[in-house]
ModelCIF file with pLDDT and N, C-alpha, C, O atoms, coordinates in Angstrom:
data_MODEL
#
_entry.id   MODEL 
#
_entity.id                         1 
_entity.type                       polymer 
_entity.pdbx_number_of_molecules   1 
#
_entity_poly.entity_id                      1 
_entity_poly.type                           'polypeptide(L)' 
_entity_poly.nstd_linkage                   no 
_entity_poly.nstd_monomer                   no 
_entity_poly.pdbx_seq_one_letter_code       
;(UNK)(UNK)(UNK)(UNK)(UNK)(UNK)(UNK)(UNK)(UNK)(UNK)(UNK)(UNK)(UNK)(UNK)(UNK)(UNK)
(UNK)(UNK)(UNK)(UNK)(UNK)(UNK)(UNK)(UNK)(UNK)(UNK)(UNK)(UNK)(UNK)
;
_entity_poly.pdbx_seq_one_letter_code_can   XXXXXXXXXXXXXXXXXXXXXXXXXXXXX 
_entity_poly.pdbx_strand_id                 A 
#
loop_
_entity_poly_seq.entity_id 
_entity_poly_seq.num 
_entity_poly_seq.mon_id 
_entity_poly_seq.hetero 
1 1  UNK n 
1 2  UNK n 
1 3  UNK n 
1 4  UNK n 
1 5  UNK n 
1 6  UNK n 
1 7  UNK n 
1 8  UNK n 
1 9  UNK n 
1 10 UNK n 
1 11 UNK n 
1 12 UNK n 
1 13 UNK n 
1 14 UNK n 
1 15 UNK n 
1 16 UNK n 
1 17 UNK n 
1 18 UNK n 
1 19 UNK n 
1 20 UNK n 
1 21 UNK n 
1 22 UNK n 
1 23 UNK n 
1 24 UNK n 
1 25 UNK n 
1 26 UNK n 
1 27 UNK n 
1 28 UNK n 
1 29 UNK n 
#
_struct_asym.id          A 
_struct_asym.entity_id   1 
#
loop_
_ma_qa_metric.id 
_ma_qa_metric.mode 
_ma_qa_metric.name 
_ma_qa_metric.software_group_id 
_ma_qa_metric.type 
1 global pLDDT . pLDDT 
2 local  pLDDT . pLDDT 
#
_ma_qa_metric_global.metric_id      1 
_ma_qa_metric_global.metric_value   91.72 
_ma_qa_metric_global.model_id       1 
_ma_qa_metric_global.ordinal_id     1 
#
loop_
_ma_qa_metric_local.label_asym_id 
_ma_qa_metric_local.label_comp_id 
_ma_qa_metric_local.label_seq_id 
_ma_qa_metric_local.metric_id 
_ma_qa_metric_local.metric_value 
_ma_qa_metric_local.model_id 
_ma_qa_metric_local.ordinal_id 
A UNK 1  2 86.00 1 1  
A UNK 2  2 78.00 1 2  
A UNK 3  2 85.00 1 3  
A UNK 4  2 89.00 1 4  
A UNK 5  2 87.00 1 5  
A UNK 6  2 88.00 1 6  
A UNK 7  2 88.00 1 7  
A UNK 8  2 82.00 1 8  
A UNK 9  2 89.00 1 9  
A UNK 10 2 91.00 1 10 
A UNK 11 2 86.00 1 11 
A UNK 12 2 86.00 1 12 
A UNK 13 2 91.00 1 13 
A UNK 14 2 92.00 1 14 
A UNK 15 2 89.00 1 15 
A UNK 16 2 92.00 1 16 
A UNK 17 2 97.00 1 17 
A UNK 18 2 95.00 1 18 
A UNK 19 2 94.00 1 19 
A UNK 20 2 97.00 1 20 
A UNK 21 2 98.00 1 21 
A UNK 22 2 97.00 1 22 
A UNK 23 2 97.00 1 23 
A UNK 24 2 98.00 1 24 
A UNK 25 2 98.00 1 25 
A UNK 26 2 97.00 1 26 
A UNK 27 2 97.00 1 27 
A UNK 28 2 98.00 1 28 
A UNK 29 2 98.00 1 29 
#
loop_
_atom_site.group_PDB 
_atom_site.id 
_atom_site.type_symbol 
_atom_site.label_atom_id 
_atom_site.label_alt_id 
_atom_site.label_comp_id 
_atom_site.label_asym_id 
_atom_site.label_entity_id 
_atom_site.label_seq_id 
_atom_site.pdbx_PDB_ins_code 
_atom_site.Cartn_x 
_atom_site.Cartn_y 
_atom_site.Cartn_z 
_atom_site.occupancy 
_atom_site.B_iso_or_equiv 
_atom_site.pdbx_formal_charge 
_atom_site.auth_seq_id 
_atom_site.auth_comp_id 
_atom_site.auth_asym_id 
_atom_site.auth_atom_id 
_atom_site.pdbx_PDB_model_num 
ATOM 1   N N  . UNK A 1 1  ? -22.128 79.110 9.699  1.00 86.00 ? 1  UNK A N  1 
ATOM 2   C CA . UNK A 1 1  ? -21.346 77.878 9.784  1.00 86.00 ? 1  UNK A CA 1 
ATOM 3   C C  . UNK A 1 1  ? -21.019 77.311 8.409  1.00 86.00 ? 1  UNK A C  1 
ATOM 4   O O  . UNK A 1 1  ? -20.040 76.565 8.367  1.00 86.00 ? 1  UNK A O  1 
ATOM 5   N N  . UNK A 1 2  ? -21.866 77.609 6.958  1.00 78.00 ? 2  UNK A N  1 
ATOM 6   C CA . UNK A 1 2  ? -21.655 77.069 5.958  1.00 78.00 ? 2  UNK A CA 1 
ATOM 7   C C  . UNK A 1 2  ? -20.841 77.856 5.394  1.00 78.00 ? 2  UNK A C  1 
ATOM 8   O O  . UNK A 1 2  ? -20.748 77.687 4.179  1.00 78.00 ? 2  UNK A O  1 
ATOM 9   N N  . UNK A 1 3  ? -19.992 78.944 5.994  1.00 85.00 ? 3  UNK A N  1 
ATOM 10  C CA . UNK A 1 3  ? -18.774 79.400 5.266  1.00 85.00 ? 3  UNK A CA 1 
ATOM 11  C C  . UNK A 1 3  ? -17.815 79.408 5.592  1.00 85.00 ? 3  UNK A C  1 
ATOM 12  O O  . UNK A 1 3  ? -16.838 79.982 5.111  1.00 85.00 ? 3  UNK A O  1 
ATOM 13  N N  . UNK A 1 4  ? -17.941 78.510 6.843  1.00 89.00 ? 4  UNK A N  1 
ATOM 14  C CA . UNK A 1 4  ? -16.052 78.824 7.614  1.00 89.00 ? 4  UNK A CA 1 
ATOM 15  C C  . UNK A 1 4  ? -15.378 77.250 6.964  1.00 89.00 ? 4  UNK A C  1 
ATOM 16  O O  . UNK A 1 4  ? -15.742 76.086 6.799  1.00 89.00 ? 4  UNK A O  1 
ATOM 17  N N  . UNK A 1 5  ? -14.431 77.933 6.791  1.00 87.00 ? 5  UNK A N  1 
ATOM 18  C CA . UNK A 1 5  ? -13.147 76.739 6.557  1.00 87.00 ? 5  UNK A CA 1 
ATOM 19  C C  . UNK A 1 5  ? -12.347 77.095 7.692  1.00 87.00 ? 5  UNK A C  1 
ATOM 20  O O  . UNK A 1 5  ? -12.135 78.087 8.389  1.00 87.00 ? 5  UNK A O  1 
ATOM 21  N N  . UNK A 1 6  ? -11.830 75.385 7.571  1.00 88.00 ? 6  UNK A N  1 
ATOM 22  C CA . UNK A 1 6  ? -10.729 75.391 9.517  1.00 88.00 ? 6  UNK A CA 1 
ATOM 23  C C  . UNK A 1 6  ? -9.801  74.669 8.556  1.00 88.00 ? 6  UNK A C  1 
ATOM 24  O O  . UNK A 1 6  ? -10.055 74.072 7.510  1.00 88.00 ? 6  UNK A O  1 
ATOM 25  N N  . UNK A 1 7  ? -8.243  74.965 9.425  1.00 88.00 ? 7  UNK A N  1 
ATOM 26  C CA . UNK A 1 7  ? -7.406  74.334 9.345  1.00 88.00 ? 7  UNK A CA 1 
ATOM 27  C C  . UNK A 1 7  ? -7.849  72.448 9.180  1.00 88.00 ? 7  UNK A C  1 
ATOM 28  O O  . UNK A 1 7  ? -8.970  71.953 9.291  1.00 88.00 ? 7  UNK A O  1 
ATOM 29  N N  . UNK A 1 8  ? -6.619  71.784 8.909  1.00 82.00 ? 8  UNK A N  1 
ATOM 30  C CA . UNK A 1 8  ? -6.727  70.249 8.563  1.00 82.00 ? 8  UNK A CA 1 
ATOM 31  C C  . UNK A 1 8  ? -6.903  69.742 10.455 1.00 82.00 ? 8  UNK A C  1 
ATOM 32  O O  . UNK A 1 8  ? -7.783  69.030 10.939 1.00 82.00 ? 8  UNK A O  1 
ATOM 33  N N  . UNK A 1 9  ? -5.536  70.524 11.293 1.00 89.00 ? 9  UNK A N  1 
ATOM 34  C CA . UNK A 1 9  ? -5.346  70.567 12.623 1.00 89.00 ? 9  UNK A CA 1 
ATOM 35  C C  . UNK A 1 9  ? -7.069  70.861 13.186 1.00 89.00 ? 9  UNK A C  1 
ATOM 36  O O  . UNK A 1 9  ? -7.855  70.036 13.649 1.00 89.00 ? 9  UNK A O  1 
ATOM 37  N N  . UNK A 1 10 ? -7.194  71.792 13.032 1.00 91.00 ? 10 UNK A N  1 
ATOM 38  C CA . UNK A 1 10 ? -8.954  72.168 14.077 1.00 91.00 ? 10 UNK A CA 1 
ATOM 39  C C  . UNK A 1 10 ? -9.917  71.405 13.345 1.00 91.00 ? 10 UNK A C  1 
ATOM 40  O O  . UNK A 1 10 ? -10.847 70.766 13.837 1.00 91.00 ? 10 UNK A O  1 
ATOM 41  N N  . UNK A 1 11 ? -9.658  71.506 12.263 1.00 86.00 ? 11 UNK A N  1 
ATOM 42  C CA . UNK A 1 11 ? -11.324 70.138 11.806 1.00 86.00 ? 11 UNK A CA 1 
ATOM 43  C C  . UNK A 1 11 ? -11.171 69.155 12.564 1.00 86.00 ? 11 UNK A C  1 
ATOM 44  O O  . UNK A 1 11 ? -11.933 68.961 13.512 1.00 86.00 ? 11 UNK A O  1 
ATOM 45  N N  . UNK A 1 12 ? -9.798  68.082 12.176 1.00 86.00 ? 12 UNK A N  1 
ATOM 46  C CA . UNK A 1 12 ? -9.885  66.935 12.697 1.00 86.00 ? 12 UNK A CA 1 
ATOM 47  C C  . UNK A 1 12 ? -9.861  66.786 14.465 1.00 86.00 ? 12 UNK A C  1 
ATOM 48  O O  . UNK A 1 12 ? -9.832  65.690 15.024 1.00 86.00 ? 12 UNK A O  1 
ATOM 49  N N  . UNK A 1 13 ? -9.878  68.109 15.196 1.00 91.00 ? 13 UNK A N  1 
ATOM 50  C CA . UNK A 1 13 ? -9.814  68.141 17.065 1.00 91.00 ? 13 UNK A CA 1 
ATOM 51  C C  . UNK A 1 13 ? -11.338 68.506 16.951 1.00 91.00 ? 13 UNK A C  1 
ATOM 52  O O  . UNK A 1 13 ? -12.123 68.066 17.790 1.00 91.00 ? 13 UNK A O  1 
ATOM 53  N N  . UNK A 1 14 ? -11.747 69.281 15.952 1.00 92.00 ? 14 UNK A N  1 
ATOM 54  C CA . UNK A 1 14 ? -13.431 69.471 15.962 1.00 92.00 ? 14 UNK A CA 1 
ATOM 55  C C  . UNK A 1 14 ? -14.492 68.416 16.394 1.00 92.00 ? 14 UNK A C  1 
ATOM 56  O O  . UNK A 1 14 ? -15.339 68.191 17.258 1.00 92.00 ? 14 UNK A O  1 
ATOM 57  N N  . UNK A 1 15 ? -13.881 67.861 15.168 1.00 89.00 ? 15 UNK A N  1 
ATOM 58  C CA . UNK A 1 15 ? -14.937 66.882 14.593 1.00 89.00 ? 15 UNK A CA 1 
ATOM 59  C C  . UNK A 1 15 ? -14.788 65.851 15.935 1.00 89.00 ? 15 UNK A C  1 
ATOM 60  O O  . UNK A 1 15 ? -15.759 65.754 16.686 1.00 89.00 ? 15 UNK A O  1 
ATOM 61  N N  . UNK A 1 16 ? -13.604 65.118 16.205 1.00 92.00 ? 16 UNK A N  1 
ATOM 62  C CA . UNK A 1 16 ? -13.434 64.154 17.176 1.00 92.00 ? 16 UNK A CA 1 
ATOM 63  C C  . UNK A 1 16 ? -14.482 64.430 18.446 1.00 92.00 ? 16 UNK A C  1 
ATOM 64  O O  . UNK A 1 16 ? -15.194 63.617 19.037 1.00 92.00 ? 16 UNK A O  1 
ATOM 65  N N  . UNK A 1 17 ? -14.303 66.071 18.687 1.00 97.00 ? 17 UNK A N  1 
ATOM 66  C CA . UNK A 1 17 ? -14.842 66.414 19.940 1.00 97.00 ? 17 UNK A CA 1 
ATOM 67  C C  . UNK A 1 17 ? -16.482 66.738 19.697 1.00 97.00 ? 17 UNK A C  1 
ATOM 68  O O  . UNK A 1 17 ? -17.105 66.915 20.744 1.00 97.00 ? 17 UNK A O  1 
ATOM 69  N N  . UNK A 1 18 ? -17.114 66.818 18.675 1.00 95.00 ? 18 UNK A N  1 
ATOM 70  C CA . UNK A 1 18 ? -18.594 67.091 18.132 1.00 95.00 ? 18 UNK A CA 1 
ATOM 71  C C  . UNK A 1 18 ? -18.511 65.456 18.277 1.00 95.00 ? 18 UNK A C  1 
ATOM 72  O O  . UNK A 1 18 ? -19.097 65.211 19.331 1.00 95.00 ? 18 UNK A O  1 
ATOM 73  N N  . UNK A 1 19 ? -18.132 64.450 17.801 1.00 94.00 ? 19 UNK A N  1 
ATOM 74  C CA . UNK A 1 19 ? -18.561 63.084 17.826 1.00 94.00 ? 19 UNK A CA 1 
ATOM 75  C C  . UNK A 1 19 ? -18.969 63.142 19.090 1.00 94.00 ? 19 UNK A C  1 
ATOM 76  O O  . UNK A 1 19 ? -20.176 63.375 19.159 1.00 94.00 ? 19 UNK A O  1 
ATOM 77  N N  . UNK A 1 20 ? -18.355 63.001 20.280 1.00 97.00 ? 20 UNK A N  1 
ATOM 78  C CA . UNK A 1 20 ? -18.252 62.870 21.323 1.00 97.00 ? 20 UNK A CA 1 
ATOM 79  C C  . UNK A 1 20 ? -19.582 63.464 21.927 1.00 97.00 ? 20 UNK A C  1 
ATOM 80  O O  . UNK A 1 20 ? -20.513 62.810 22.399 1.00 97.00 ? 20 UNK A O  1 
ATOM 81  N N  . UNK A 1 21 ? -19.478 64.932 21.809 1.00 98.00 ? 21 UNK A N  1 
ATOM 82  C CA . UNK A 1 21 ? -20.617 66.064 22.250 1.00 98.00 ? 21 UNK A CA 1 
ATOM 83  C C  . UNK A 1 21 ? -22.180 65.097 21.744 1.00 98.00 ? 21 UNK A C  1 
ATOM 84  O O  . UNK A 1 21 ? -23.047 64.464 22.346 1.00 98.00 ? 21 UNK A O  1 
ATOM 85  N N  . UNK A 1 22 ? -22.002 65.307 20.895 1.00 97.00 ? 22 UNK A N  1 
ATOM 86  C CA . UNK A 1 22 ? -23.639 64.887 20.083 1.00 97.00 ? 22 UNK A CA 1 
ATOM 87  C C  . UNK A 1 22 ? -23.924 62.917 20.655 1.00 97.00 ? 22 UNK A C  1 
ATOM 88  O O  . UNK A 1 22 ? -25.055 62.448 20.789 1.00 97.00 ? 22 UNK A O  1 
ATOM 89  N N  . UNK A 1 23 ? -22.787 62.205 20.863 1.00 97.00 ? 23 UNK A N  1 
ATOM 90  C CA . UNK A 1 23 ? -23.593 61.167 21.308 1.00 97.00 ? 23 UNK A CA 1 
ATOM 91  C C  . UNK A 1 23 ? -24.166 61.652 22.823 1.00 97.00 ? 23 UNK A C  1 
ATOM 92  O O  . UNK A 1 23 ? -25.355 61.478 23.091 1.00 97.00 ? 23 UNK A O  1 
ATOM 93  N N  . UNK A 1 24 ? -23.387 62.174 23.643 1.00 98.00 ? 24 UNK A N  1 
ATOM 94  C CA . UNK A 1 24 ? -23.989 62.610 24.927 1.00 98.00 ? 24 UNK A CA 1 
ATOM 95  C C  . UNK A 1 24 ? -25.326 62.964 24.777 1.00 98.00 ? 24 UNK A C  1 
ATOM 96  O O  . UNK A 1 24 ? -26.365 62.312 24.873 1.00 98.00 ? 24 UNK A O  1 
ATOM 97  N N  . UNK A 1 25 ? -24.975 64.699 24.398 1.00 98.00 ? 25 UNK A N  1 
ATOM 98  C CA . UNK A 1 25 ? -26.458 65.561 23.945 1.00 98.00 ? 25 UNK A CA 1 
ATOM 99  C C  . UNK A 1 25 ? -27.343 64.877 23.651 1.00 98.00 ? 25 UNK A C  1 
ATOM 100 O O  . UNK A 1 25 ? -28.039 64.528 24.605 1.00 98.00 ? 25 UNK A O  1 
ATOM 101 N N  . UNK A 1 26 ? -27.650 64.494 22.621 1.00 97.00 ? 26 UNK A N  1 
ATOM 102 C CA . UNK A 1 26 ? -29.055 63.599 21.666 1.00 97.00 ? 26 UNK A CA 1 
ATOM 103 C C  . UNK A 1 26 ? -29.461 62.481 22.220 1.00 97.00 ? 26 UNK A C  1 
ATOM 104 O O  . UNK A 1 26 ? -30.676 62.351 22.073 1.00 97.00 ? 26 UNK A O  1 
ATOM 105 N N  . UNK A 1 27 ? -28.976 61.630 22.787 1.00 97.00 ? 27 UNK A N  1 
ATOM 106 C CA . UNK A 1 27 ? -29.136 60.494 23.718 1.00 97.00 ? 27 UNK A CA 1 
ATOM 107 C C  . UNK A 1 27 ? -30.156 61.320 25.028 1.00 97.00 ? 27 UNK A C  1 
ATOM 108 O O  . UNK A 1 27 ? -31.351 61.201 25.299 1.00 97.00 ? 27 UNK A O  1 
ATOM 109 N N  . UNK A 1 28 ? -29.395 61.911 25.453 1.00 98.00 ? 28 UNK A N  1 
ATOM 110 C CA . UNK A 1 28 ? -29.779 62.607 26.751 1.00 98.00 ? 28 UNK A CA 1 
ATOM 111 C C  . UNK A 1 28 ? -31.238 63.625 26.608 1.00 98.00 ? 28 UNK A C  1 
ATOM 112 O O  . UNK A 1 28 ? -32.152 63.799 27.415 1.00 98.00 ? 28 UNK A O  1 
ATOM 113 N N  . UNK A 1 29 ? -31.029 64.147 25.336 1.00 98.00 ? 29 UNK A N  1 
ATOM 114 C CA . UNK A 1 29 ? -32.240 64.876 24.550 1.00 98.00 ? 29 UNK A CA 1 
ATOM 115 C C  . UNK A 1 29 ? -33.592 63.748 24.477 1.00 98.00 ? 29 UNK A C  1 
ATOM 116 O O  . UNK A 1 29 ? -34.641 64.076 23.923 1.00 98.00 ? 29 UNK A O  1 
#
């Protein structure tokens, strides 16, 4: 994971959707 580079497009749909993921997950964890 510490070598991939993403487009400007897939980081910023990434990231939005990891925000999302990880409050669920970890809460729920």
């Amino acid at each position: 994971d510490t070598f991939l580079k993403y487009t400007e497009e897939d980081n910023n749909a990434m990231s939005l959707v990891n925000t999302e993921l990880m409050n669920l997950a970890m809460a729920n964890f």
